[in-house]
PDB file of N, CA and C in Angstrom:
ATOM      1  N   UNK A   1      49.448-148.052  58.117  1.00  0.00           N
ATOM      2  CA  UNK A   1      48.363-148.528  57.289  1.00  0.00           C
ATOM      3  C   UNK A   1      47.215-147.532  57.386  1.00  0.00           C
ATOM      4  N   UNK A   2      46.792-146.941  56.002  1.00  0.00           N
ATOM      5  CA  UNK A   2      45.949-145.723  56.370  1.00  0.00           C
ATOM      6  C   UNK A   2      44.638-146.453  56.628  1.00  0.00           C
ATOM      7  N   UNK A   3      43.305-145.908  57.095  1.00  0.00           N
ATOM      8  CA  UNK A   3      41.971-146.330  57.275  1.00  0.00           C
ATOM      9  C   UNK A   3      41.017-146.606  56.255  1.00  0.00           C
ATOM     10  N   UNK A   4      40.760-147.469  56.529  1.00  0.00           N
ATOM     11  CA  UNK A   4      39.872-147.325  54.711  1.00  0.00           C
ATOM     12  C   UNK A   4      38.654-146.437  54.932  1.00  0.00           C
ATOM     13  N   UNK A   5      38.168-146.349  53.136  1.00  0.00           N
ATOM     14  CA  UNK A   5      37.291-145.083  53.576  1.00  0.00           C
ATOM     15  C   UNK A   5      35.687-145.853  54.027  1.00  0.00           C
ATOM     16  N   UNK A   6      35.042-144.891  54.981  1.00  0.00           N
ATOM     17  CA  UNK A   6      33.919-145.647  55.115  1.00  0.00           C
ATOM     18  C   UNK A   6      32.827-144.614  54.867  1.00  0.00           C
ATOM     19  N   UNK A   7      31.733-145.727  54.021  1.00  0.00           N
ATOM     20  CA  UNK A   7      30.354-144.665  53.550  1.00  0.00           C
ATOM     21  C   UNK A   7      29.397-144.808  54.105  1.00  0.00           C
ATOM     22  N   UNK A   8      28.267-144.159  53.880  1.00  0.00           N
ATOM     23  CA  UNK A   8      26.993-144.255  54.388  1.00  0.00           C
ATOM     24  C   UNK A   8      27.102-145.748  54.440  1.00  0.00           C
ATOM     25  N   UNK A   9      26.663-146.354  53.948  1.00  0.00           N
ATOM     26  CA  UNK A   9      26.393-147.850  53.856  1.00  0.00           C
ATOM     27  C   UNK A   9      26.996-148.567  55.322  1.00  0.00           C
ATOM     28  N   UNK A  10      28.691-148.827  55.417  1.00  0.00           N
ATOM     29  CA  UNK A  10      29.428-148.946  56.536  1.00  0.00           C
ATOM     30  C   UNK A  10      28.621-148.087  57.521  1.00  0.00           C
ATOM     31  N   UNK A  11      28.596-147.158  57.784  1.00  0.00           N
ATOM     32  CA  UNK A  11      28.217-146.724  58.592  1.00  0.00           C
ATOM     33  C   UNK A  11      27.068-146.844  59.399  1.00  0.00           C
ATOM     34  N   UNK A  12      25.656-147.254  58.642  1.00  0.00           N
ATOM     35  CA  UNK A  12      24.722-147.409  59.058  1.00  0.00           C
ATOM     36  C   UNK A  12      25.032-148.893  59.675  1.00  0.00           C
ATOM     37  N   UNK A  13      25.732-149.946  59.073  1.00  0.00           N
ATOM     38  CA  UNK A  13      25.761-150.988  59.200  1.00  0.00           C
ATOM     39  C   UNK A  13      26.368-151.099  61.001  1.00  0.00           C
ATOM     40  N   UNK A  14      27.141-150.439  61.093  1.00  0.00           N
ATOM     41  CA  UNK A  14      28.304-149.830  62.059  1.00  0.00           C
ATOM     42  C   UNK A  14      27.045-150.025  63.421  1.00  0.00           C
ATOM     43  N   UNK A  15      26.427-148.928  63.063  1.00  0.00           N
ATOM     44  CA  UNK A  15      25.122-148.439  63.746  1.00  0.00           C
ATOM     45  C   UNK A  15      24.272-149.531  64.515  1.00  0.00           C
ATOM     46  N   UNK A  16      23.555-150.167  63.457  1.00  0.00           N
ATOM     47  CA  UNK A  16      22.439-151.136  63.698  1.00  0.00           C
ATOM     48  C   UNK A  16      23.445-152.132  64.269  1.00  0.00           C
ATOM     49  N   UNK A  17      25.052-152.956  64.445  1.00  0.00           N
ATOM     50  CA  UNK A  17      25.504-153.919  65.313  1.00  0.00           C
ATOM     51  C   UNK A  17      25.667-153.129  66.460  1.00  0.00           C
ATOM     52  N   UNK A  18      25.866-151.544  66.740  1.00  0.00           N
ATOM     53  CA  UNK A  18      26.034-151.319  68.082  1.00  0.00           C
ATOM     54  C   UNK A  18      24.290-151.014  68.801  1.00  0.00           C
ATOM     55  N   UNK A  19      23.692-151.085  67.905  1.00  0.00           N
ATOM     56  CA  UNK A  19      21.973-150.962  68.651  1.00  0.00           C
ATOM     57  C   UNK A  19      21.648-152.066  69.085  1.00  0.00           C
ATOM     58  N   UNK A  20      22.360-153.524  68.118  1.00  0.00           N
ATOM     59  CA  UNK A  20      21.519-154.908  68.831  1.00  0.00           C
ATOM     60  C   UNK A  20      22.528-155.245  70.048  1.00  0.00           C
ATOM     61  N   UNK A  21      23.975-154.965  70.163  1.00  0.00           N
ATOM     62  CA  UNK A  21      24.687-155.395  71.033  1.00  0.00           C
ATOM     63  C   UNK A  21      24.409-154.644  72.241  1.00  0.00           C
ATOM     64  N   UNK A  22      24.110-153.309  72.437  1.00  0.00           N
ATOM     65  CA  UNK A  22      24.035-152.508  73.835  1.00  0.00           C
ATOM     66  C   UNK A  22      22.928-152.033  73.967  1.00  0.00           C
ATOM     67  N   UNK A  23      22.111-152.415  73.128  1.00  0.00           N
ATOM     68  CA  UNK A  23      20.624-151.943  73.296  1.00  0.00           C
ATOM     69  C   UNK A  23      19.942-150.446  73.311  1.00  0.00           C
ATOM     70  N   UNK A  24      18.615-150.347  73.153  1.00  0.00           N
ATOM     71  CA  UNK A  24      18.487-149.148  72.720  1.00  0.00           C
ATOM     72  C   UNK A  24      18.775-148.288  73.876  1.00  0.00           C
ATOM     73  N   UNK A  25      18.348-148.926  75.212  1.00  0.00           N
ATOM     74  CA  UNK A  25      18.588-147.571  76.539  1.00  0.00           C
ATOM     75  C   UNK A  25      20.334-147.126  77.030  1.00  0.00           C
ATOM     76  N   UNK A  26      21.400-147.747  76.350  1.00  0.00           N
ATOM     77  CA  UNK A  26      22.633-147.927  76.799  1.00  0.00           C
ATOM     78  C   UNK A  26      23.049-147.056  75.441  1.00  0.00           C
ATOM     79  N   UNK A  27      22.684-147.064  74.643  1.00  0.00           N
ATOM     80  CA  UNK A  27      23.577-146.687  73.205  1.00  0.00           C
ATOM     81  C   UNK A  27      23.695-144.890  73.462  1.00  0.00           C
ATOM     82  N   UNK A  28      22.857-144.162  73.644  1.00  0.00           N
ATOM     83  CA  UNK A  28      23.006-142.725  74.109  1.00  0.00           C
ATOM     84  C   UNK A  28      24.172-142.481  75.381  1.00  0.00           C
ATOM     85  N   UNK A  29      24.563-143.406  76.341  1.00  0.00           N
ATOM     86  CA  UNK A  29      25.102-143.394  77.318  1.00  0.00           C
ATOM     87  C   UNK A  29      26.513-143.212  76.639  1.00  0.00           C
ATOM     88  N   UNK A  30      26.732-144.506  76.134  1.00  0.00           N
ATOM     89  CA  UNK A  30      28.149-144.926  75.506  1.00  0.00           C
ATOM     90  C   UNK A  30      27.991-143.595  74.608  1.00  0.00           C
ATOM     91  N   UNK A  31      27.481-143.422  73.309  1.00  0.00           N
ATOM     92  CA  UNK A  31      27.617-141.929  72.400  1.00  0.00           C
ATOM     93  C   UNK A  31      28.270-140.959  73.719  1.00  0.00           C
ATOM     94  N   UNK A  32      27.280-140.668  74.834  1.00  0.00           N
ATOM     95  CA  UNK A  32      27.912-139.324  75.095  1.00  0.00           C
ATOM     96  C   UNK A  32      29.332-139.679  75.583  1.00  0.00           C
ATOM     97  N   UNK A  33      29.690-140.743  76.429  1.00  0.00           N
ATOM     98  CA  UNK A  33      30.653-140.681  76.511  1.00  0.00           C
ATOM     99  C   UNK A  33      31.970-140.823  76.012  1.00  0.00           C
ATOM    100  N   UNK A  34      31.705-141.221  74.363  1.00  0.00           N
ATOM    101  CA  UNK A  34      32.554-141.607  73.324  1.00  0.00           C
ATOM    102  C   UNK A  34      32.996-140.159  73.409  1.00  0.00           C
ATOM    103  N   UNK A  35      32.113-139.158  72.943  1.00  0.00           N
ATOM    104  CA  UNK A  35      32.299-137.842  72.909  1.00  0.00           C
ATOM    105  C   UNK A  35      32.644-137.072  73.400  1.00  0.00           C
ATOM    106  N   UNK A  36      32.745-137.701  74.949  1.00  0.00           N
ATOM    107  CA  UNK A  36      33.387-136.772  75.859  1.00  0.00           C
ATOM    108  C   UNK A  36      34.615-137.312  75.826  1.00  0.00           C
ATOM    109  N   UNK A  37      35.023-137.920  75.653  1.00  0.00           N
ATOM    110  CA  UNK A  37      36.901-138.893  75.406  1.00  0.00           C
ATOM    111  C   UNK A  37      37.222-138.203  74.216  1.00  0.00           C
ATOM    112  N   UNK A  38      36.433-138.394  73.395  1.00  0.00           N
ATOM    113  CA  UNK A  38      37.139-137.528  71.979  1.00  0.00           C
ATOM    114  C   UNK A  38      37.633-135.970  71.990  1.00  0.00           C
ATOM    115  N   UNK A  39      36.252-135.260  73.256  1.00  0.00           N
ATOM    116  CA  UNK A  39      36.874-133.965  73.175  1.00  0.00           C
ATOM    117  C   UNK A  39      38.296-133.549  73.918  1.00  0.00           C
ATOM    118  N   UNK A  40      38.258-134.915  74.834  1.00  0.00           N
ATOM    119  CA  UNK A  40      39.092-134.481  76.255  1.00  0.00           C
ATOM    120  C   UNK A  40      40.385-134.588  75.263  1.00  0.00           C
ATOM    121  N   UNK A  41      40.435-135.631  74.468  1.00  0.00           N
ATOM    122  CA  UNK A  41      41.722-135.757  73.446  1.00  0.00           C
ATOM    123  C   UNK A  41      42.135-134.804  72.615  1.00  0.00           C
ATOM    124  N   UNK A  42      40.877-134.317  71.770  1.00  0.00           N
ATOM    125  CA  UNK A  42      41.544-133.096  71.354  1.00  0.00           C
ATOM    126  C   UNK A  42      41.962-132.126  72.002  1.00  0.00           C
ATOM    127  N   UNK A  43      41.609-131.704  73.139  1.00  0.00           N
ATOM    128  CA  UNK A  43      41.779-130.488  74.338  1.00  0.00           C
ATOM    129  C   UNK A  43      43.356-131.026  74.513  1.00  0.00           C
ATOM    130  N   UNK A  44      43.826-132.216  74.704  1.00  0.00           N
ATOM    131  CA  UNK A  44      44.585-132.414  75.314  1.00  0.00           C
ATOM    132  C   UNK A  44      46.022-132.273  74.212  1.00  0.00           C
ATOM    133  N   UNK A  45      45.408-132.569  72.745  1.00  0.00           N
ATOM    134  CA  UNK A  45      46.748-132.737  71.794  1.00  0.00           C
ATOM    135  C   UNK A  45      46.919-130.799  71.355  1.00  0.00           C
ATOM    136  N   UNK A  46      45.743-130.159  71.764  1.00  0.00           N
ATOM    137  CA  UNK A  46      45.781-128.864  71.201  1.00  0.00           C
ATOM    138  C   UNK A  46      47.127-128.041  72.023  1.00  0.00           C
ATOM    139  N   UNK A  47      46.887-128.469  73.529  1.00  0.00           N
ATOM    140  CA  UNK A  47      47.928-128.128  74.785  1.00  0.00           C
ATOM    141  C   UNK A  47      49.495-128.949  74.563  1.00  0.00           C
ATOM    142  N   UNK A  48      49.376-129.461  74.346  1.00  0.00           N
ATOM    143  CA  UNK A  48      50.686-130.001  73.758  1.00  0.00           C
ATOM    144  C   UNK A  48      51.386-129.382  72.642  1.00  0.00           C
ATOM    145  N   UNK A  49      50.669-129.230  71.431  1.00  0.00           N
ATOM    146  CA  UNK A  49      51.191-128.796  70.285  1.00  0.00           C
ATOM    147  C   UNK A  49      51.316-126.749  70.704  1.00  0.00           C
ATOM    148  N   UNK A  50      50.500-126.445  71.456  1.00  0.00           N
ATOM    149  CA  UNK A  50      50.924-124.952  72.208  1.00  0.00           C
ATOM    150  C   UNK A  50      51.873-125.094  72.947  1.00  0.00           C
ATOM    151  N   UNK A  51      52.356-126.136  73.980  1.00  0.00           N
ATOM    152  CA  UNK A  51      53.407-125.965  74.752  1.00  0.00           C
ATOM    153  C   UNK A  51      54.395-126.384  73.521  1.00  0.00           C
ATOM    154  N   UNK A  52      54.186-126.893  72.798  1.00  0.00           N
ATOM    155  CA  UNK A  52      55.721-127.201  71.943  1.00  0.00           C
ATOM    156  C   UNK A  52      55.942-125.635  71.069  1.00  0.00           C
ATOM    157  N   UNK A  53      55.035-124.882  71.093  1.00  0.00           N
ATOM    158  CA  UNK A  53      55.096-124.304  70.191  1.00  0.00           C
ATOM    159  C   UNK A  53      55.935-122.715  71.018  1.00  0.00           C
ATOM    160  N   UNK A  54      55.433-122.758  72.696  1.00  0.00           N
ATOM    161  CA  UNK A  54      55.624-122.211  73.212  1.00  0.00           C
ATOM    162  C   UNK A  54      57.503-122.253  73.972  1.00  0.00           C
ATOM    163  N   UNK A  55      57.894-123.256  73.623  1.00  0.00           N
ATOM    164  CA  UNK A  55      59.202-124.329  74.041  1.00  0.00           C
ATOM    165  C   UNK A  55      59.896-123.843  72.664  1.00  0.00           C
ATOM    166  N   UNK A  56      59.623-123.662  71.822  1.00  0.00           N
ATOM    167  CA  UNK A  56      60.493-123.495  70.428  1.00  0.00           C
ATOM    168  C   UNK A  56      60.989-121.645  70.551  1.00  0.00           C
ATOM    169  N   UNK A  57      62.531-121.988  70.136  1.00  0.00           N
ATOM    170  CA  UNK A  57      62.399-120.348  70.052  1.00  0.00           C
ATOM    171  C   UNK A  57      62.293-119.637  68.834  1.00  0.00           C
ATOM    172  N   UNK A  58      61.999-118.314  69.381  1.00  0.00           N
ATOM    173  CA  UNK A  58      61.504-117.725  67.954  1.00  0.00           C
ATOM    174  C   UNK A  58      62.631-117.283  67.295  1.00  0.00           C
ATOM    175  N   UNK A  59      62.212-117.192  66.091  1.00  0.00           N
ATOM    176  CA  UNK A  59      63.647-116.565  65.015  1.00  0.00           C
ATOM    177  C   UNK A  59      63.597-115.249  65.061  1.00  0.00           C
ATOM    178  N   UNK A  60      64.932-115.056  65.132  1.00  0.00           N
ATOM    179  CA  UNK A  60      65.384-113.682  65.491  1.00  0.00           C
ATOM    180  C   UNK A  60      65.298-113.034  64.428  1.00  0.00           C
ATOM    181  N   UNK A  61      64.608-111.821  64.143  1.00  0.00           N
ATOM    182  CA  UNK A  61      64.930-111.146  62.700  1.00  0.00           C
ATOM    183  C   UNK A  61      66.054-110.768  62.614  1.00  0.00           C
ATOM    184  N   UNK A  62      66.355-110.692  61.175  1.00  0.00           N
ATOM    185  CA  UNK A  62      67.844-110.079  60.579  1.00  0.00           C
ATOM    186  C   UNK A  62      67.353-108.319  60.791  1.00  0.00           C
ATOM    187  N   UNK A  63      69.017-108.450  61.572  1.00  0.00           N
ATOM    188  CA  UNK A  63      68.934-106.493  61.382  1.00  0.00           C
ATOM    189  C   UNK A  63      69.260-105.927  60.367  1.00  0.00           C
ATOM    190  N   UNK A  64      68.303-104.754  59.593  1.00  0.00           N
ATOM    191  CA  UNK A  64      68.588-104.078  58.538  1.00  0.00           C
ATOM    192  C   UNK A  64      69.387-102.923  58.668  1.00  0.00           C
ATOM    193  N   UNK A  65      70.774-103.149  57.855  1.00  0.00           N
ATOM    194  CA  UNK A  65      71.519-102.043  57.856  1.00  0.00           C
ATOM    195  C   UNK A  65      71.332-100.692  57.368  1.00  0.00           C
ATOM    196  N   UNK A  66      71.236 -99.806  58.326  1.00  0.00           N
ATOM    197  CA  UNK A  66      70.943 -98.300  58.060  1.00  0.00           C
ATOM    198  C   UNK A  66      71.900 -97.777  56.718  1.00  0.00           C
ATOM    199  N   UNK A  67      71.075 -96.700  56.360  1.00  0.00           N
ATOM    200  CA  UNK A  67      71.539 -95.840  54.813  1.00  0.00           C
ATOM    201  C   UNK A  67      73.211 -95.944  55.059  1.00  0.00           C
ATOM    202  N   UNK A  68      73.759 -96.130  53.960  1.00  0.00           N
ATOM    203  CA  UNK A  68      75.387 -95.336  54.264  1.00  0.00           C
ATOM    204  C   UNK A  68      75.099 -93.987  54.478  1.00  0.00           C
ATOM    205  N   UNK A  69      76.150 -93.355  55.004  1.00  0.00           N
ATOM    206  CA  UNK A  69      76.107 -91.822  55.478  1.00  0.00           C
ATOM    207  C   UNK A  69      77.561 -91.246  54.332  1.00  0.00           C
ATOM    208  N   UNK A  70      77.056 -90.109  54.002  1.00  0.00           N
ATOM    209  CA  UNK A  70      78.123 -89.682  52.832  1.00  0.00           C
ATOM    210  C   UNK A  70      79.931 -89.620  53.876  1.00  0.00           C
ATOM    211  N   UNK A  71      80.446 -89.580  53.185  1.00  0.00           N
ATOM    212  CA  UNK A  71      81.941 -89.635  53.830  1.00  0.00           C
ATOM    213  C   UNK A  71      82.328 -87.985  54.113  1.00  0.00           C
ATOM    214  N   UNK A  72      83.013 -88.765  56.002  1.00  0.00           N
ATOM    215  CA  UNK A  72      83.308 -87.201  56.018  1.00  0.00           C
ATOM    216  C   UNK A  72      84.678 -86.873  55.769  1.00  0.00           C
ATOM    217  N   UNK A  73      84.610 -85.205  55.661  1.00  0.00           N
ATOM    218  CA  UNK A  73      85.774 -84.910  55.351  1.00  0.00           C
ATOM    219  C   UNK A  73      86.961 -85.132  56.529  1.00  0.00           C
ATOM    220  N   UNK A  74      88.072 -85.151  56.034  1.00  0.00           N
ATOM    221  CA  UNK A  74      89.007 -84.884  56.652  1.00  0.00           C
ATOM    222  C   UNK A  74      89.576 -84.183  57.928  1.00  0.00           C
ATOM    223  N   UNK A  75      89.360 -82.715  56.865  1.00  0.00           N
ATOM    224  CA  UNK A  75      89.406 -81.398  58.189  1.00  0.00           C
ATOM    225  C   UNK A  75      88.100 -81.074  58.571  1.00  0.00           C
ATOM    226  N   UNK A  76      87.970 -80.455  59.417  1.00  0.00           N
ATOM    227  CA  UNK A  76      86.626 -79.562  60.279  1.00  0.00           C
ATOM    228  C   UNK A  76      86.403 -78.735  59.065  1.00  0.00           C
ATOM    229  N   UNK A  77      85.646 -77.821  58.754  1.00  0.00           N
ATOM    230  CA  UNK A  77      84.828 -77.254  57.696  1.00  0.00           C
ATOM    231  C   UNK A  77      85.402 -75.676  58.170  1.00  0.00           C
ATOM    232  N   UNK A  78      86.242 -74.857  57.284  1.00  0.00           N
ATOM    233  CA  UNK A  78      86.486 -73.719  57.799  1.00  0.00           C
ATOM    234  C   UNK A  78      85.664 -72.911  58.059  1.00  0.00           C
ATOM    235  N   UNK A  79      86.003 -71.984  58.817  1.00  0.00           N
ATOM    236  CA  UNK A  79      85.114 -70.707  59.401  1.00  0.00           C
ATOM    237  C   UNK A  79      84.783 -69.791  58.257  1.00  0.00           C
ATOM    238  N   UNK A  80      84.353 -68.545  58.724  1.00  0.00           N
ATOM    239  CA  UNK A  80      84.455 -67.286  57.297  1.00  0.00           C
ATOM    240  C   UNK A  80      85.213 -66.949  58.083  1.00  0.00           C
ATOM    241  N   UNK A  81      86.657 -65.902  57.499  1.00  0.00           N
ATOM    242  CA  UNK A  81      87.373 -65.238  58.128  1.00  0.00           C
ATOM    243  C   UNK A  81      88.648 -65.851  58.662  1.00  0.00           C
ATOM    244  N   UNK A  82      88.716 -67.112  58.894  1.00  0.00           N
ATOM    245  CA  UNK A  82      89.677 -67.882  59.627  1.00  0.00           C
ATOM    246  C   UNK A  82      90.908 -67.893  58.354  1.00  0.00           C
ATOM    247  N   UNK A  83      91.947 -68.999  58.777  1.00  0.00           N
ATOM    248  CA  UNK A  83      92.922 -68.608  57.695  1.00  0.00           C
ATOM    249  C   UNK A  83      93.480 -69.598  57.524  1.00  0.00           C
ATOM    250  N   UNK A  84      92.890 -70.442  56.074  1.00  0.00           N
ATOM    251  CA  UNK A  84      93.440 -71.817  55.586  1.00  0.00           C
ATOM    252  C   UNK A  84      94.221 -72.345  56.213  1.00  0.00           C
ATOM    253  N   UNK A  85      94.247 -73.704  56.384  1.00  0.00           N
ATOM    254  CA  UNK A  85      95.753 -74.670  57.275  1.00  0.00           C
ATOM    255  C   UNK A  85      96.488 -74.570  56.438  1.00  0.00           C
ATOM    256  N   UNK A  86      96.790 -74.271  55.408  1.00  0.00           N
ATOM    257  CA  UNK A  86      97.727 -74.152  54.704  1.00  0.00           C
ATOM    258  C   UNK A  86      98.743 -72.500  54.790  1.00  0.00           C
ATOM    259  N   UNK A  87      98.320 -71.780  54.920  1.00  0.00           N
ATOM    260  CA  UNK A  87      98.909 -70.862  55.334  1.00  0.00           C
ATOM    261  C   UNK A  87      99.118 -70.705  56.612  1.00  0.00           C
ATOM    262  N   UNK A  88      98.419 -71.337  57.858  1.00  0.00           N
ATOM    263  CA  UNK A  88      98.693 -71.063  59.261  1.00  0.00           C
ATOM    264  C   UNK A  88     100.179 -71.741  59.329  1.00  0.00           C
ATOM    265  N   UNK A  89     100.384 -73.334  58.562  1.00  0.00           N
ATOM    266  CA  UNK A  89     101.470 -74.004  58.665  1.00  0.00           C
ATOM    267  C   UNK A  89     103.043 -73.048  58.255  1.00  0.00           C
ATOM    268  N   UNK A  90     102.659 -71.865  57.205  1.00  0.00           N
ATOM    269  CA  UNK A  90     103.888 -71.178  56.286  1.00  0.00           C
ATOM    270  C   UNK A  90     104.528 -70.463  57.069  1.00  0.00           C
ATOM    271  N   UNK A  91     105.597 -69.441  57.304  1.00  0.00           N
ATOM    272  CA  UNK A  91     106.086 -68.763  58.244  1.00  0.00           C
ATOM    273  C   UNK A  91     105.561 -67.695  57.225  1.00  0.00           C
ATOM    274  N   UNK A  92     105.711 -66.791  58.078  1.00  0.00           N
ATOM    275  CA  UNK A  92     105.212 -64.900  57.775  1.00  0.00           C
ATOM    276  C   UNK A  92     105.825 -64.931  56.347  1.00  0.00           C
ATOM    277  N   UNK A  93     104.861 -64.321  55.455  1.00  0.00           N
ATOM    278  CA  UNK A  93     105.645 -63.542  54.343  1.00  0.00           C
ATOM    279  C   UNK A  93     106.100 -61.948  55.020  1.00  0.00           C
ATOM    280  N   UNK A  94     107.222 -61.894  54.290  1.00  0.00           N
ATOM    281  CA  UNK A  94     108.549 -60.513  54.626  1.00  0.00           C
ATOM    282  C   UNK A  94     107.703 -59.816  53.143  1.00  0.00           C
ATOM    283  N   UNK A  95     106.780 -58.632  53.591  1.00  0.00           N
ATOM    284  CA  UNK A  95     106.183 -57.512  52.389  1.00  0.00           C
ATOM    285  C   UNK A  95     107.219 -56.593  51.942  1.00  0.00           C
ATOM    286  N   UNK A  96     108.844 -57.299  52.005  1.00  0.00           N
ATOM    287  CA  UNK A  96     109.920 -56.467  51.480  1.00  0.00           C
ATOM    288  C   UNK A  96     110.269 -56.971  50.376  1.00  0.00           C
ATOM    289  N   UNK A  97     110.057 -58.825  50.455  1.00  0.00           N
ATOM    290  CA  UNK A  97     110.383 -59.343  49.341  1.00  0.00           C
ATOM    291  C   UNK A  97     109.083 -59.886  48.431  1.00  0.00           C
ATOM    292  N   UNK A  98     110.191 -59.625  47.164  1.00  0.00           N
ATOM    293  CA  UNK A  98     109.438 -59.682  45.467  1.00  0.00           C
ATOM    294  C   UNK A  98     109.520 -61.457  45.427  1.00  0.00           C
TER     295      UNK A  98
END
């Protein structure tokens, strides 16, 4: 059940029954200490909602997959001078035959 809303009017009214019931030298007493309960409460729901917050785990980021890398070749990359795998595999050419 939400609170209903209250206006100036309520409020003052609020006021003047707690001035005739506790009188004028008691009413500052009770205020401060209303106020000091109210803060101790908020102090107290702020530590709670940090320890819950501190109790929760954090989300892990998603890892971003690095660039593709171009495809490598096959063979090692020939030398200058060296002598194709394709001919190292052939047996000797004979410089007799056509």
């Amino acid at each position: 059940m939400p609170f209903p809303n209250i206006g100036p009017g309520e409020l003052i009214l609020i006021l003047i029954i707690a001035l005739v019931v506790l009188g004028p030298g008691k009413l500052p007493d009770v205020a401060a200490s209303l106020g000091k309960s109210v803060r101790e409460f908020r102090k107290a729901a702020t530590d709670v909602s940090d320890a819950a917050k501190l109790d929760a785990p954090a989300p892990t980021p998603t890892p971003v997959a690095p660039p593709a890398a171009p495809a490598a070749p096959d063979a090692p990359p020939a030398e200058a001078g060296s002598t194709p795998p394709a001919a190292a595999d052939a047996p000797p050419r004979d410089s007799n035959q056509t």
